[in-house]
PDB file of N, CA and C in Angstrom:
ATOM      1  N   UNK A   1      85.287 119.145  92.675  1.00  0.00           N
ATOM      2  CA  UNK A   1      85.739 118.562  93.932  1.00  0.00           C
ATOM      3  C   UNK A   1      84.769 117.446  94.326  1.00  0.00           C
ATOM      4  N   UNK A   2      85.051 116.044  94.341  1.00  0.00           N
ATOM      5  CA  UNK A   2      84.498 115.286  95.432  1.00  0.00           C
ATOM      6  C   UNK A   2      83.854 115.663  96.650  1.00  0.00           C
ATOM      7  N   UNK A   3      82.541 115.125  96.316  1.00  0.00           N
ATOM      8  CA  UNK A   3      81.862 115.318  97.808  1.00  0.00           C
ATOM      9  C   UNK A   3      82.244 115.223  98.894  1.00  0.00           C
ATOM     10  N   UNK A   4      83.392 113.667  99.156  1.00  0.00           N
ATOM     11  CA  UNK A   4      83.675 113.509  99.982  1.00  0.00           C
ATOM     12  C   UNK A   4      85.169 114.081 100.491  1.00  0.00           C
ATOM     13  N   UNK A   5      85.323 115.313  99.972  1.00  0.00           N
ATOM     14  CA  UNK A   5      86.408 115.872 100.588  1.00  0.00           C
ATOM     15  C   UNK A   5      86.019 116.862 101.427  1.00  0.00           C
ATOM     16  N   UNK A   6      84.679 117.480 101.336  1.00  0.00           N
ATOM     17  CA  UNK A   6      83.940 118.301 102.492  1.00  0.00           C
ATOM     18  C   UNK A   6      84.183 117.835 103.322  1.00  0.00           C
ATOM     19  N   UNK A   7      84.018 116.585 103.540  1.00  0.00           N
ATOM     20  CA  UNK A   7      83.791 115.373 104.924  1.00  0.00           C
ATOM     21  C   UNK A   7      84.880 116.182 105.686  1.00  0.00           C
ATOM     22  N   UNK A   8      84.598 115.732 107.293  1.00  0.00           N
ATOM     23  CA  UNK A   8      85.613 115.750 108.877  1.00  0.00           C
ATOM     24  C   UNK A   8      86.759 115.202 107.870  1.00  0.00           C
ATOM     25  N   UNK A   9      87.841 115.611 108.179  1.00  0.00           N
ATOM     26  CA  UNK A   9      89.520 114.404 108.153  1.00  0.00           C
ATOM     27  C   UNK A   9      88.914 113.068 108.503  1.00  0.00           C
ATOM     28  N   UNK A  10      88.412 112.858 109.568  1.00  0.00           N
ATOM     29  CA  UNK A  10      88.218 111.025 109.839  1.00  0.00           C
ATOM     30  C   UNK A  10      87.749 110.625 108.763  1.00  0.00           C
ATOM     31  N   UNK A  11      86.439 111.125 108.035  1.00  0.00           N
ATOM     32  CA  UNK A  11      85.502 110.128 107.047  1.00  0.00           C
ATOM     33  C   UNK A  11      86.739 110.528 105.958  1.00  0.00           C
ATOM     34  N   UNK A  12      87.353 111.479 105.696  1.00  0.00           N
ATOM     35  CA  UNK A  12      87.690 111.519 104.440  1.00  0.00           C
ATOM     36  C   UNK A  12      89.229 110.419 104.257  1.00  0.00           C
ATOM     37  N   UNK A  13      89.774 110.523 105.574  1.00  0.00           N
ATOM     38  CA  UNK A  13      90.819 109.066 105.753  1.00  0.00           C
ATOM     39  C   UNK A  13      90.519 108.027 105.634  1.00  0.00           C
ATOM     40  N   UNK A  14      88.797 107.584 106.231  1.00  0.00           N
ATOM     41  CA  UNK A  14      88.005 106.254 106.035  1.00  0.00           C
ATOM     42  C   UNK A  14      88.121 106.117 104.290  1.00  0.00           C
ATOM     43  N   UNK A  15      87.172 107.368 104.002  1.00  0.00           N
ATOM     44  CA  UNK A  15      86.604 106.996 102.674  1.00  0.00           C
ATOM     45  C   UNK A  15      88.664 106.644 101.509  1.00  0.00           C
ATOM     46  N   UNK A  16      89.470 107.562 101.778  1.00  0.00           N
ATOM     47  CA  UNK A  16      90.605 107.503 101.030  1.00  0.00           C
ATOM     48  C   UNK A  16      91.293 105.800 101.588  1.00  0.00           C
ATOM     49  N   UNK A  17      90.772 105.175 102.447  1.00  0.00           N
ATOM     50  CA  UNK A  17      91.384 103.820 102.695  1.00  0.00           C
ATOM     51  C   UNK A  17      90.271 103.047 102.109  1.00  0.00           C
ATOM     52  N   UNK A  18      89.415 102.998 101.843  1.00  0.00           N
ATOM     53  CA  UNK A  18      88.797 101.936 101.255  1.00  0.00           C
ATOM     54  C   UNK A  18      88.702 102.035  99.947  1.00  0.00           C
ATOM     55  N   UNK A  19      88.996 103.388  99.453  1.00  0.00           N
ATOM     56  CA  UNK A  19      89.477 103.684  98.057  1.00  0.00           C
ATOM     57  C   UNK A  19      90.425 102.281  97.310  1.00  0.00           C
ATOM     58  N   UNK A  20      91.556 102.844  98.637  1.00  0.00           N
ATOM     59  CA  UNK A  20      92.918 102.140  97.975  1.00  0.00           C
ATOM     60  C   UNK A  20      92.295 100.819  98.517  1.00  0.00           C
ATOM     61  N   UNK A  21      91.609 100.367  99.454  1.00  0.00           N
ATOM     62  CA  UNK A  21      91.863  98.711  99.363  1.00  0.00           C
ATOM     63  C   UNK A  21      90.780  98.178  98.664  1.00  0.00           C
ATOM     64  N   UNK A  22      89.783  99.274  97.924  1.00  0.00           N
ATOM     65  CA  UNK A  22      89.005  98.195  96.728  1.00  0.00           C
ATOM     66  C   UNK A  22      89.841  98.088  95.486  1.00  0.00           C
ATOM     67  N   UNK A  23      91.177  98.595  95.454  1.00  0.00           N
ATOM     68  CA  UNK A  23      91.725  98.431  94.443  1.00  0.00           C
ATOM     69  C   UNK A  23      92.697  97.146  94.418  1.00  0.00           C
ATOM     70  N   UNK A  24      92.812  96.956  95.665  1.00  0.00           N
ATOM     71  CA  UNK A  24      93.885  95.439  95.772  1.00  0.00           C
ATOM     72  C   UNK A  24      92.955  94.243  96.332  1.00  0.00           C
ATOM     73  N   UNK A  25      91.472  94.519  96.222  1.00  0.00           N
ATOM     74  CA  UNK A  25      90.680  93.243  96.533  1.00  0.00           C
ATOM     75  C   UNK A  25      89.658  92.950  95.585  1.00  0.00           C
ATOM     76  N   UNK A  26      89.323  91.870  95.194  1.00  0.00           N
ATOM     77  CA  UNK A  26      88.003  91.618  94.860  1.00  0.00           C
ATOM     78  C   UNK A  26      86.686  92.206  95.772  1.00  0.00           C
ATOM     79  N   UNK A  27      85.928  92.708  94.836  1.00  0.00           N
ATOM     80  CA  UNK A  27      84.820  93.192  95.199  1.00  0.00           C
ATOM     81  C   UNK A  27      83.774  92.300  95.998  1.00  0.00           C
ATOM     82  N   UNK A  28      83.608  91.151  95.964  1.00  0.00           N
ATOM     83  CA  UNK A  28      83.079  90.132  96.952  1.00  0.00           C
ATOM     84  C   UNK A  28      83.875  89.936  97.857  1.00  0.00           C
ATOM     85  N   UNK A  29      85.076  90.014  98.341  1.00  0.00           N
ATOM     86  CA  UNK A  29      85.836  89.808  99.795  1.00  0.00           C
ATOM     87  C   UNK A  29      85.688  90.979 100.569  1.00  0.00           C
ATOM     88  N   UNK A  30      85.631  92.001  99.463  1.00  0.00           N
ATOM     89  CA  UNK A  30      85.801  93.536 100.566  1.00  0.00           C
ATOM     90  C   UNK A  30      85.049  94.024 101.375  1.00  0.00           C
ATOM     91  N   UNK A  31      83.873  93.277 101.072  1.00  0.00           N
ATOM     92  CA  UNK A  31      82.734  93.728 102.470  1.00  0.00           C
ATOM     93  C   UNK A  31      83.159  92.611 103.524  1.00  0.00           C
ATOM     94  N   UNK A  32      83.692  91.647 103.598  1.00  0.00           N
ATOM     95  CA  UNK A  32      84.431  90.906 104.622  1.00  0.00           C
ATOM     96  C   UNK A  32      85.584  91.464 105.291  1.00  0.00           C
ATOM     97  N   UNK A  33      86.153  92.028 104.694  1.00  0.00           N
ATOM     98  CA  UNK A  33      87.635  92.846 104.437  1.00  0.00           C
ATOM     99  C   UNK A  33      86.909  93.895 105.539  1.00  0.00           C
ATOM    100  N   UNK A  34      86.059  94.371 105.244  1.00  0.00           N
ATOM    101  CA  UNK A  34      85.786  95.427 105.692  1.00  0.00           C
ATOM    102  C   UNK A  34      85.008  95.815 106.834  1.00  0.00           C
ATOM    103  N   UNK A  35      84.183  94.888 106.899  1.00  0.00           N
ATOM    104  CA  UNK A  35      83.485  94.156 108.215  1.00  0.00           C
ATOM    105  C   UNK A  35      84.414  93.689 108.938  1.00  0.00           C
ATOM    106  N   UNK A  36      85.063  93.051 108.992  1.00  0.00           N
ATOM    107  CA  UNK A  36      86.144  92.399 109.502  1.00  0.00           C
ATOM    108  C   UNK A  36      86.517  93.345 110.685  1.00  0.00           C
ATOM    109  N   UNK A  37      87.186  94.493 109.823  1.00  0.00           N
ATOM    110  CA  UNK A  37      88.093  95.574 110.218  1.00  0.00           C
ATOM    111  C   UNK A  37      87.157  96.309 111.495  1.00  0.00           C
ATOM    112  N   UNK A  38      85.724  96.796 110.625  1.00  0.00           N
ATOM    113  CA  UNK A  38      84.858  97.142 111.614  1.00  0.00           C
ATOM    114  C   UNK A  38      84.620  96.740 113.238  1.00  0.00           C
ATOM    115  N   UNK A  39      84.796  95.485 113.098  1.00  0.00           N
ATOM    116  CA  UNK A  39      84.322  94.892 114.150  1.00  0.00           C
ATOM    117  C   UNK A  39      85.387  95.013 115.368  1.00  0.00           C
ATOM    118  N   UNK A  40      86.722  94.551 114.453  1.00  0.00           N
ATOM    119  CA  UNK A  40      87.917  94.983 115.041  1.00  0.00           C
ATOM    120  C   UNK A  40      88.333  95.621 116.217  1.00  0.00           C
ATOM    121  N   UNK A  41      87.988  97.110 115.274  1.00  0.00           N
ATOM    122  CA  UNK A  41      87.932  98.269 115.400  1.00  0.00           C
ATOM    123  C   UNK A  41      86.915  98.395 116.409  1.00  0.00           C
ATOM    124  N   UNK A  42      85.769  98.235 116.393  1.00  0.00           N
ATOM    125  CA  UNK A  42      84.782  98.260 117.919  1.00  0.00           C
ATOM    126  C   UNK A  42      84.713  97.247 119.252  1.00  0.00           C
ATOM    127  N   UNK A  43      85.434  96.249 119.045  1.00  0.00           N
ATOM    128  CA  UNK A  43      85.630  95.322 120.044  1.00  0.00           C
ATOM    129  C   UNK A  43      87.573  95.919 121.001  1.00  0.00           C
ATOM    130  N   UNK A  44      87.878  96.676 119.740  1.00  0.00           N
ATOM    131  CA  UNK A  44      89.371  97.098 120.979  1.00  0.00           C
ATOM    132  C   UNK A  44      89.106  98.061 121.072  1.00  0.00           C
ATOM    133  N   UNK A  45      88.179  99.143 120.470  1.00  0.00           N
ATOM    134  CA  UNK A  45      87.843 100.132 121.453  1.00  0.00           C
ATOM    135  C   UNK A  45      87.550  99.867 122.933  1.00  0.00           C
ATOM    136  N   UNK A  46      86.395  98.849 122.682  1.00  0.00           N
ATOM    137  CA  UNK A  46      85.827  98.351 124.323  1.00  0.00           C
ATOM    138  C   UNK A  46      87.294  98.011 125.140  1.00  0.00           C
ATOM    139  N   UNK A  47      88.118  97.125 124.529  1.00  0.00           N
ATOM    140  CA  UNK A  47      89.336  96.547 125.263  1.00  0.00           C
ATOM    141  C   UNK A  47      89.887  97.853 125.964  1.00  0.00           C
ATOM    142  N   UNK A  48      89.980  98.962 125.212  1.00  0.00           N
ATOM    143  CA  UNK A  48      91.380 100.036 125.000  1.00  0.00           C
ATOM    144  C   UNK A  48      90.352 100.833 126.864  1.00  0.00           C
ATOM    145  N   UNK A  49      89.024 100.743 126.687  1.00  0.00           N
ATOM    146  CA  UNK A  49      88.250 101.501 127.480  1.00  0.00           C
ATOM    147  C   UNK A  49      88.587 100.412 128.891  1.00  0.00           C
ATOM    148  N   UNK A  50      88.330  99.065 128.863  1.00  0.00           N
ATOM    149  CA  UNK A  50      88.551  98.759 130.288  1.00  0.00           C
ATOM    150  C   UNK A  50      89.925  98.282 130.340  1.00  0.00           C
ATOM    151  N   UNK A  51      90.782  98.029 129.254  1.00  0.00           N
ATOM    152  CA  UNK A  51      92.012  98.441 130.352  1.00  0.00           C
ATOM    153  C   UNK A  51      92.640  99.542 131.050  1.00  0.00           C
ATOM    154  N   UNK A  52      91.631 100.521 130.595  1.00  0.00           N
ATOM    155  CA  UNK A  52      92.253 102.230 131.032  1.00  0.00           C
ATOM    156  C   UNK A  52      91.927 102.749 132.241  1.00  0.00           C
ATOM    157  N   UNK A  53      90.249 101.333 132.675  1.00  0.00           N
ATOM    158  CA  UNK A  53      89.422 101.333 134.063  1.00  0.00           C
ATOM    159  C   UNK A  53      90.185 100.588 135.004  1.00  0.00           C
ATOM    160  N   UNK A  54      90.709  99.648 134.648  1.00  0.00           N
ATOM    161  CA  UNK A  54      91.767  98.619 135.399  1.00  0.00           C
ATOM    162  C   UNK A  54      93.116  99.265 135.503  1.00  0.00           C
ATOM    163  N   UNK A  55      93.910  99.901 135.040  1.00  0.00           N
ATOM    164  CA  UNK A  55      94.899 100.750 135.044  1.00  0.00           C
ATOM    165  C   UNK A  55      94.235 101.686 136.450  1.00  0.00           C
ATOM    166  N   UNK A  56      93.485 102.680 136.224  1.00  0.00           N
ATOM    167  CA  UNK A  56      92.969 103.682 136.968  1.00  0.00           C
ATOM    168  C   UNK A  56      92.545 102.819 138.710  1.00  0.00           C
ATOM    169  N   UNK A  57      92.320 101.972 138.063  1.00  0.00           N
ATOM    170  CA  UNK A  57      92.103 100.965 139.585  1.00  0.00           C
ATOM    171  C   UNK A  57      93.078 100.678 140.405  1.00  0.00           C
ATOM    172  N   UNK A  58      94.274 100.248 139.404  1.00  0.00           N
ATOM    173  CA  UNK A  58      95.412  99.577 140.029  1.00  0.00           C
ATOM    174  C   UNK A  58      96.160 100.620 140.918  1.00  0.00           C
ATOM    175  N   UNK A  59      95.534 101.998 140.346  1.00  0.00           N
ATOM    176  CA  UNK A  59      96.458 103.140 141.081  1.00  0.00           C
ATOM    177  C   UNK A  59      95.395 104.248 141.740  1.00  0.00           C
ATOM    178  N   UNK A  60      94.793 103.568 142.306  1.00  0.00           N
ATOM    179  CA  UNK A  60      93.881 103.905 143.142  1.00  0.00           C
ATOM    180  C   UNK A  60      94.262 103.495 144.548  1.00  0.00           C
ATOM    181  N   UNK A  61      94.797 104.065 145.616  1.00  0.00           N
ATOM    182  CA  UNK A  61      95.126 103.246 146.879  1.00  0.00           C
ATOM    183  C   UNK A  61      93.644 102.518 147.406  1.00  0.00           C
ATOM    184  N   UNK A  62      92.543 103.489 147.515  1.00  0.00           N
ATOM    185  CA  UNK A  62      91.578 103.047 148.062  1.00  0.00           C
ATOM    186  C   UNK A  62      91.004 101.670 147.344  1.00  0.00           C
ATOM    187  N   UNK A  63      91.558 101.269 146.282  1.00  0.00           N
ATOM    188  CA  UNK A  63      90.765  99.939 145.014  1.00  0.00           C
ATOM    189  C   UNK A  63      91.641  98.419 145.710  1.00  0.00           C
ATOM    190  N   UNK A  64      90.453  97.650 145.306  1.00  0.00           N
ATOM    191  CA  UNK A  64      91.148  96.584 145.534  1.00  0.00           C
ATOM    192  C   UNK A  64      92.002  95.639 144.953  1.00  0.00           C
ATOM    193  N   UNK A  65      92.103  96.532 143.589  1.00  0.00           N
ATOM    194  CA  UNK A  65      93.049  96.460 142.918  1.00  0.00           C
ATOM    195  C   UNK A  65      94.563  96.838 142.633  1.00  0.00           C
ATOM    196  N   UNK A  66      94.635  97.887 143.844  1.00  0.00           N
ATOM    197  CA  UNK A  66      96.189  98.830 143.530  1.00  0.00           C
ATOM    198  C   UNK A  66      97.227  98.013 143.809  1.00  0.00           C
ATOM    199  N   UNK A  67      98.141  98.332 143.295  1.00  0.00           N
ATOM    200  CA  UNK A  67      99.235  97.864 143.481  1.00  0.00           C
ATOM    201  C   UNK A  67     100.278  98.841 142.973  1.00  0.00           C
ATOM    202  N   UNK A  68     101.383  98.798 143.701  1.00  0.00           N
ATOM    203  CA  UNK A  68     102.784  99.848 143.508  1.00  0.00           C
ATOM    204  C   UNK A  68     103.664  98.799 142.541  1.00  0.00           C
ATOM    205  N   UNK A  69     103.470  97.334 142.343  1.00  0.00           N
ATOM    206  CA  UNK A  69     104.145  96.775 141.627  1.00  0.00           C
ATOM    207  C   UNK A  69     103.757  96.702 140.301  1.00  0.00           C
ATOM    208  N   UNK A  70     104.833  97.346 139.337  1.00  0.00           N
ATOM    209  CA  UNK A  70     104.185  97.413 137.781  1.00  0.00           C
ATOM    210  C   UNK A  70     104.303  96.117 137.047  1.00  0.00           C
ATOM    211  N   UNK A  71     104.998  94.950 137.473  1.00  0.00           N
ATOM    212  CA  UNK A  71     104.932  93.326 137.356  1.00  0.00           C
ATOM    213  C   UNK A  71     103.775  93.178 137.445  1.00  0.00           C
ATOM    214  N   UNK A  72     102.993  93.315 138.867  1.00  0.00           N
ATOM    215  CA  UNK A  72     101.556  93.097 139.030  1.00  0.00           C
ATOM    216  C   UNK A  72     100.003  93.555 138.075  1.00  0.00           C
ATOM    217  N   UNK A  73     100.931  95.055 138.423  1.00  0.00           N
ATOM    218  CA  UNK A  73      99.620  95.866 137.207  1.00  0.00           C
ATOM    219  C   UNK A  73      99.562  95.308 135.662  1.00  0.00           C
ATOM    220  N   UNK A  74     100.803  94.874 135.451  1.00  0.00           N
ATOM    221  CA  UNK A  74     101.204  94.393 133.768  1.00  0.00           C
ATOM    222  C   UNK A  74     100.026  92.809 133.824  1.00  0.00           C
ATOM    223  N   UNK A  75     100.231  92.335 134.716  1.00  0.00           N
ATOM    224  CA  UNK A  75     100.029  90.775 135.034  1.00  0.00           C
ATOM    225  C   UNK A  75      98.128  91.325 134.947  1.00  0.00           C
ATOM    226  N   UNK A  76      97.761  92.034 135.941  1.00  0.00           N
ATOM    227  CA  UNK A  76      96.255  92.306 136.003  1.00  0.00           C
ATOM    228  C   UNK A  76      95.517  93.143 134.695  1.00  0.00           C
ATOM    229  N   UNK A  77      96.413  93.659 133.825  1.00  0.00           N
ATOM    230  CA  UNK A  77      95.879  94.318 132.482  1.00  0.00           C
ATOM    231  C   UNK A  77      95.567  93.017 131.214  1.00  0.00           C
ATOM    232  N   UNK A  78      96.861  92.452 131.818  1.00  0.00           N
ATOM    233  CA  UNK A  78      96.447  91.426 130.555  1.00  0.00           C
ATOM    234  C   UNK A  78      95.981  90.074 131.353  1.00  0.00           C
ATOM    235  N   UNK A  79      95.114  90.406 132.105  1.00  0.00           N
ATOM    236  CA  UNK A  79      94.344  88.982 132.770  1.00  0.00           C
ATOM    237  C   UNK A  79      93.307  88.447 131.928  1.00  0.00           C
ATOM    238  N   UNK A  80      92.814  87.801 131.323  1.00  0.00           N
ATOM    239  CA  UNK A  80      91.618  87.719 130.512  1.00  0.00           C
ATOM    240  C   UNK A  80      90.651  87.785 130.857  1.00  0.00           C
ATOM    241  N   UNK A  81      90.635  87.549 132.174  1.00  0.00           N
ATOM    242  CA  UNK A  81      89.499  87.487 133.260  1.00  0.00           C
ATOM    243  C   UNK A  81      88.546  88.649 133.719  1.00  0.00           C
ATOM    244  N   UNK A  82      89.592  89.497 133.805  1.00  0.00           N
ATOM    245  CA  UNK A  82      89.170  90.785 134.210  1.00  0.00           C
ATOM    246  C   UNK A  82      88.572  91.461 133.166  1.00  0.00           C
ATOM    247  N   UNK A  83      88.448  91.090 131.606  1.00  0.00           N
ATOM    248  CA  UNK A  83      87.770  91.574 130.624  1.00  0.00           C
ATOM    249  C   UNK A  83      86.404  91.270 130.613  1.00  0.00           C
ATOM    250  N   UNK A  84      86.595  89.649 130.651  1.00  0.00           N
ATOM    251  CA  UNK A  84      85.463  88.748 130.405  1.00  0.00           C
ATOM    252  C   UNK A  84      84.423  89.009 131.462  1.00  0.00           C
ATOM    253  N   UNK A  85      84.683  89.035 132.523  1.00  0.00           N
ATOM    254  CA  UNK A  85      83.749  89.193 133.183  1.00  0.00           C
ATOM    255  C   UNK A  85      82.821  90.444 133.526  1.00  0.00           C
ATOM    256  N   UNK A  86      83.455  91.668 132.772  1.00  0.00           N
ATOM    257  CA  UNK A  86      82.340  92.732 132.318  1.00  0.00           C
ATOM    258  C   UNK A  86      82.162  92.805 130.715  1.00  0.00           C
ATOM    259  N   UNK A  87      82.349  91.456 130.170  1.00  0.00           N
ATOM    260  CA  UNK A  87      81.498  91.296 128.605  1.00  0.00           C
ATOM    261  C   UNK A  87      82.487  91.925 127.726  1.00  0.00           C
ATOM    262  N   UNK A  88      83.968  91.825 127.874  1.00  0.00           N
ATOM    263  CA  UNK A  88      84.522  92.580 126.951  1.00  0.00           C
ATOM    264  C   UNK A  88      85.527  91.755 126.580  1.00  0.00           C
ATOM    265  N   UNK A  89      85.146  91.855 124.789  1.00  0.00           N
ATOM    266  CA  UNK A  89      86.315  90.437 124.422  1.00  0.00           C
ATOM    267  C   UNK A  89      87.897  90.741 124.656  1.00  0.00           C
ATOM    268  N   UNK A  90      88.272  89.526 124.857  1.00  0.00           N
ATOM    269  CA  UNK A  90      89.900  89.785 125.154  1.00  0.00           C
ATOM    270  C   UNK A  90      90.460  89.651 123.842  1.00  0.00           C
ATOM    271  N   UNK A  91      91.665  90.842 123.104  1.00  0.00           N
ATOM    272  CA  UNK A  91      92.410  90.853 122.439  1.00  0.00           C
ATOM    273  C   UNK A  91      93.871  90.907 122.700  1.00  0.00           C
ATOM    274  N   UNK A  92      94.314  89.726 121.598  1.00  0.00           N
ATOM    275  CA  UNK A  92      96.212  89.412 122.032  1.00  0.00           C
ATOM    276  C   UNK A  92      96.510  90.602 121.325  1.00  0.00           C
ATOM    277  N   UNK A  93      98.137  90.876 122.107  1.00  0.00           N
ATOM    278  CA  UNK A  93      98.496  91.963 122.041  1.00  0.00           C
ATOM    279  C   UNK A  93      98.782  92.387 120.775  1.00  0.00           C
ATOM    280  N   UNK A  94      99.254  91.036 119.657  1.00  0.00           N
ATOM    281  CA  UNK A  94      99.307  91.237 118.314  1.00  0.00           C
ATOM    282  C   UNK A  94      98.239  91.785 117.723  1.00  0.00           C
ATOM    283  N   UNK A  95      96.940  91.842 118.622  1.00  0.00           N
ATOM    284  CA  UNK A  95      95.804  91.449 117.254  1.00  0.00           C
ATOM    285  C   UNK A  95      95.249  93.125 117.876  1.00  0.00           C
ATOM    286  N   UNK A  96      95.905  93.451 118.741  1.00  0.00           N
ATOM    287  CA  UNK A  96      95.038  95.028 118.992  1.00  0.00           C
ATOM    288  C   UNK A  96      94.788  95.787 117.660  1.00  0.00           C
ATOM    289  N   UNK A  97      94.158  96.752 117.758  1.00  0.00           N
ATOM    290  CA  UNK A  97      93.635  97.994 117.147  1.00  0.00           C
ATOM    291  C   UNK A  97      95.121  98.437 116.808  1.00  0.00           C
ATOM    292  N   UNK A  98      95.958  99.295 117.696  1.00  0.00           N
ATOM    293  CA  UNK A  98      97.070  99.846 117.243  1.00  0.00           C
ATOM    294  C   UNK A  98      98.154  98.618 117.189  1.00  0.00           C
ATOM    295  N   UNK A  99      98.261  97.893 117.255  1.00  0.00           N
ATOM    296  CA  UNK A  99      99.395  97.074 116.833  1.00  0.00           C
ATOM    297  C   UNK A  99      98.961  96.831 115.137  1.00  0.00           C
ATOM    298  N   UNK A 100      97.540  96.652 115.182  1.00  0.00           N
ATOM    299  CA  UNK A 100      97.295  96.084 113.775  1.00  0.00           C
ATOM    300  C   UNK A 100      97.477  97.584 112.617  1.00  0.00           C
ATOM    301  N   UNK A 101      97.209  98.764 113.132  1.00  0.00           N
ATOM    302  CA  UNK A 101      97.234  99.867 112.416  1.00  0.00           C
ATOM    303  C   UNK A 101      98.996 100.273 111.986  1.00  0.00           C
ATOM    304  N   UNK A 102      99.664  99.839 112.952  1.00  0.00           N
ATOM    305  CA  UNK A 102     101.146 100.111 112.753  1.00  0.00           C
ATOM    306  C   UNK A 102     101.591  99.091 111.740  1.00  0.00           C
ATOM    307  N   UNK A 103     101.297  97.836 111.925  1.00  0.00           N
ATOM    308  CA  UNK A 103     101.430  97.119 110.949  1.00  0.00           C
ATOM    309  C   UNK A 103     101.420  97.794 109.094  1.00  0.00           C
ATOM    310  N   UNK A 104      99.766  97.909 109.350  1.00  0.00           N
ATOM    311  CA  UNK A 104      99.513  98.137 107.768  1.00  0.00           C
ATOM    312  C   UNK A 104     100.045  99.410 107.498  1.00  0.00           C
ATOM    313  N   UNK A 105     100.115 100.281 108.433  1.00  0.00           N
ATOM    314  CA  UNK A 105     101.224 101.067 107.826  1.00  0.00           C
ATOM    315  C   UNK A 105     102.584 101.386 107.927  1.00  0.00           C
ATOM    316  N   UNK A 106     103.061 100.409 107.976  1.00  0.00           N
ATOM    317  CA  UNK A 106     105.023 100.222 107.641  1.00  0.00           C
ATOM    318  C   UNK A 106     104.449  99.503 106.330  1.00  0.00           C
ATOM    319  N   UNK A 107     103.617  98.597 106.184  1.00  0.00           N
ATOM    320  CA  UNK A 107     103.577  98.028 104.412  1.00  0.00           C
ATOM    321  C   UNK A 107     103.001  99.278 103.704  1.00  0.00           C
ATOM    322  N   UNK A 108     102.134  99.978 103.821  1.00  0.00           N
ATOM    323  CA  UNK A 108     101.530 100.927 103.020  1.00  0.00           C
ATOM    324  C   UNK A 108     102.795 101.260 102.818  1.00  0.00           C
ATOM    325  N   UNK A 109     103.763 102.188 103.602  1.00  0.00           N
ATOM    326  CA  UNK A 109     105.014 103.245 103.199  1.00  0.00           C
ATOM    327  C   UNK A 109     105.900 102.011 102.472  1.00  0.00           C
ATOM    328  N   UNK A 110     105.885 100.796 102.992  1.00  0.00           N
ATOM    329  CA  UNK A 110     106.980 100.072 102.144  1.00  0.00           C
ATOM    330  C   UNK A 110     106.382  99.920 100.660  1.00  0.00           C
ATOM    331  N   UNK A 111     105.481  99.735 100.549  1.00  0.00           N
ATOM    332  CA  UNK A 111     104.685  99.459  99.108  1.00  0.00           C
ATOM    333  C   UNK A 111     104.523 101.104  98.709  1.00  0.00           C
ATOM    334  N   UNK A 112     104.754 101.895  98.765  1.00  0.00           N
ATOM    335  CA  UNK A 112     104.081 103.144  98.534  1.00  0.00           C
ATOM    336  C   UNK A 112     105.630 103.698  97.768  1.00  0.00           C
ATOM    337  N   UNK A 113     107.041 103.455  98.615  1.00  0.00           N
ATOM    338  CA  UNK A 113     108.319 104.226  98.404  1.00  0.00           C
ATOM    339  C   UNK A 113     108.973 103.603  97.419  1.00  0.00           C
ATOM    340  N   UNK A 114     109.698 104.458  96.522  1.00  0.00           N
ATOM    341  CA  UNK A 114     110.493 103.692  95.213  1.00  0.00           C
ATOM    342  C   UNK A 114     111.297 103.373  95.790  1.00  0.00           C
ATOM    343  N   UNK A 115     111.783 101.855  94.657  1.00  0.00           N
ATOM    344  CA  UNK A 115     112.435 100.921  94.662  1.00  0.00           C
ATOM    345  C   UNK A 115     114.140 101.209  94.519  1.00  0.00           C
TER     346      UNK A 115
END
């Protein structure tokens, strides 16, 4: 047995995805490939965390943020402003964490299922 099947489920999903994508990359891109992803991955965490503070605000009566209009709350989640100014990069909605994870996997299952 592989060591790394002891691993938590998370590392052993990490380690089984970089499996398969050193097999469809050159070995000099994949630490880009992979960094890349990393960074990604830790900059929409931060996103995923203060839009969840701005949400919680908006429905807060006492905040000076609330609002009963979900036009408004939609309009103040994706303000860029409201990121930037507590240091947290703004990501388009295409480029999120889970938009980008749904992506690669409808191609994984499309590339994965016979023809």
């Amino acid at each position: 047995m592989p060591a790394h099947d002891k691993d938590i489920p998370a590392e052993k999903a990490l380690f089984d995805a970089a499996d398969a994508l050193r097999g469809s990359v050159e070995s000099a891109a994949y630490k880009h490939l992979v960094l890349g992803l990393v960074f990604l991955k830790y900059v929409s965490d931060a996103f995923a965390t203060q839009r969840s503070r701005l949400e919680a605000r908006t429905r807060e009566p006492e905040s000076d943020w609330f609002t009963d209009d979900d036009a408004e709350r939609e309009a103040i989640l994706e303000d860029r402003d409201e990121y930037a100014s507590d240091n947290v990069f703004w990501i388009p909605r295409d480029a999120r964490w889970g938009a980008i994870l749904a992506l690669g996997s409808q191609r994984w299952r499309r590339a994965r299922s016979p023809s």
